[in-house]
Protein backbone atom coordinates (compact mmCIF):
# COMPACT_ATOMS: atom_id res chain seq x y z
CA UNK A 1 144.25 3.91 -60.68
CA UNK A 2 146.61 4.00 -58.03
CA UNK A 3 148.09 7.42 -56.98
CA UNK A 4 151.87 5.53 -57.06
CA UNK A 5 151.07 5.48 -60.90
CA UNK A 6 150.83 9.02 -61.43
CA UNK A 7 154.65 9.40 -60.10
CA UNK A 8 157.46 10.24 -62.42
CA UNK A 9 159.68 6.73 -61.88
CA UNK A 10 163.35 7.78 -61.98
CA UNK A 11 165.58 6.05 -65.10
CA UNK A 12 168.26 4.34 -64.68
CA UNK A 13 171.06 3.09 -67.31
CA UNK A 14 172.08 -0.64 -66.68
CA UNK A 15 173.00 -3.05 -69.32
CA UNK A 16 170.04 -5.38 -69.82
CA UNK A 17 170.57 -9.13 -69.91
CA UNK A 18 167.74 -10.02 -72.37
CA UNK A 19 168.37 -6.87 -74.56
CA UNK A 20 172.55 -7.37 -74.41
CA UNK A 21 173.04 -4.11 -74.43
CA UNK A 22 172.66 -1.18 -72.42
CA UNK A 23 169.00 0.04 -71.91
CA UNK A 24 167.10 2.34 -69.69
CA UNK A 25 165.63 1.18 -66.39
CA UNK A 26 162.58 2.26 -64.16
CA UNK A 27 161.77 1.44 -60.73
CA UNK A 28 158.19 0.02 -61.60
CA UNK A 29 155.44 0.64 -58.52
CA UNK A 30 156.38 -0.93 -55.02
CA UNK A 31 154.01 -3.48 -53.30
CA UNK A 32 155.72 -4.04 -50.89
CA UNK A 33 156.00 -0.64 -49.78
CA UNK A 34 159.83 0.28 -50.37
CA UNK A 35 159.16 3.21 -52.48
CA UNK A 36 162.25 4.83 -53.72
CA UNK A 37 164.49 1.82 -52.81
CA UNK A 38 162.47 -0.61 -54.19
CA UNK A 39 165.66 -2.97 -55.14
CA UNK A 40 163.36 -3.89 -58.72
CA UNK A 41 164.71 -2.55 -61.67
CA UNK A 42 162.68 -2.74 -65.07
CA UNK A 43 163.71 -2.51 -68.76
CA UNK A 44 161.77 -0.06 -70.55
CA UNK A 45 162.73 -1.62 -73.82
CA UNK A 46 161.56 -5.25 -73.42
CA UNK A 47 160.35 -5.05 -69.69
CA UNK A 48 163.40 -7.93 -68.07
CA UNK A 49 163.42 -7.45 -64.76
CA UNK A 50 166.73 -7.23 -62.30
CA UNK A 51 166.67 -7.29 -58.51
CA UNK A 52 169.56 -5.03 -57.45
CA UNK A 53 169.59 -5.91 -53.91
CA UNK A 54 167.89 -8.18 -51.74
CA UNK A 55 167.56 -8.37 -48.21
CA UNK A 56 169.61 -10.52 -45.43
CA UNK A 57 167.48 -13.45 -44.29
CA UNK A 58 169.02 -15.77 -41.75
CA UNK A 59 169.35 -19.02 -42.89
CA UNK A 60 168.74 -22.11 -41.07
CA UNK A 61 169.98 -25.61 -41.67
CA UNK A 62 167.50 -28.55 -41.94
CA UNK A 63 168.31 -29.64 -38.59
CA UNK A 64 168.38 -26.98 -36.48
CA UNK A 65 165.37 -26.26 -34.20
């Protein structure tokens, strides 16, 4: 196993959109390497899953080259 899974994940308090009410949240392990602000958020009741904060991509239009 992974050493990431050994950590003790912080909880967070959020209101849950599957549970409708609030719930506790974890920050489950990071692939992507973000560690700590890993913008995933999971439900430790029934495991929904938010994305707090995602990054700024530029965006192109269709026709631009």
């Amino acid at each position: 196993m992974p050493a990431e899974f050994d950590l003790i994940q912080d909880l967070y308090w959020q209101s849950c959109p599957a549970c409708t009410q609030p719930r506790a949240f974890e920050r489950p392990p990071c692939p992507d390497g973000h560690g700590r602000d890993c913008p995933e958020l999971v439900c430790t009741a029934c495991g929904c899953a938010l994305l707090l904060d995602t990054p700024a991509q530029p965006v192109r239009s269709a026709g631009a080259a």
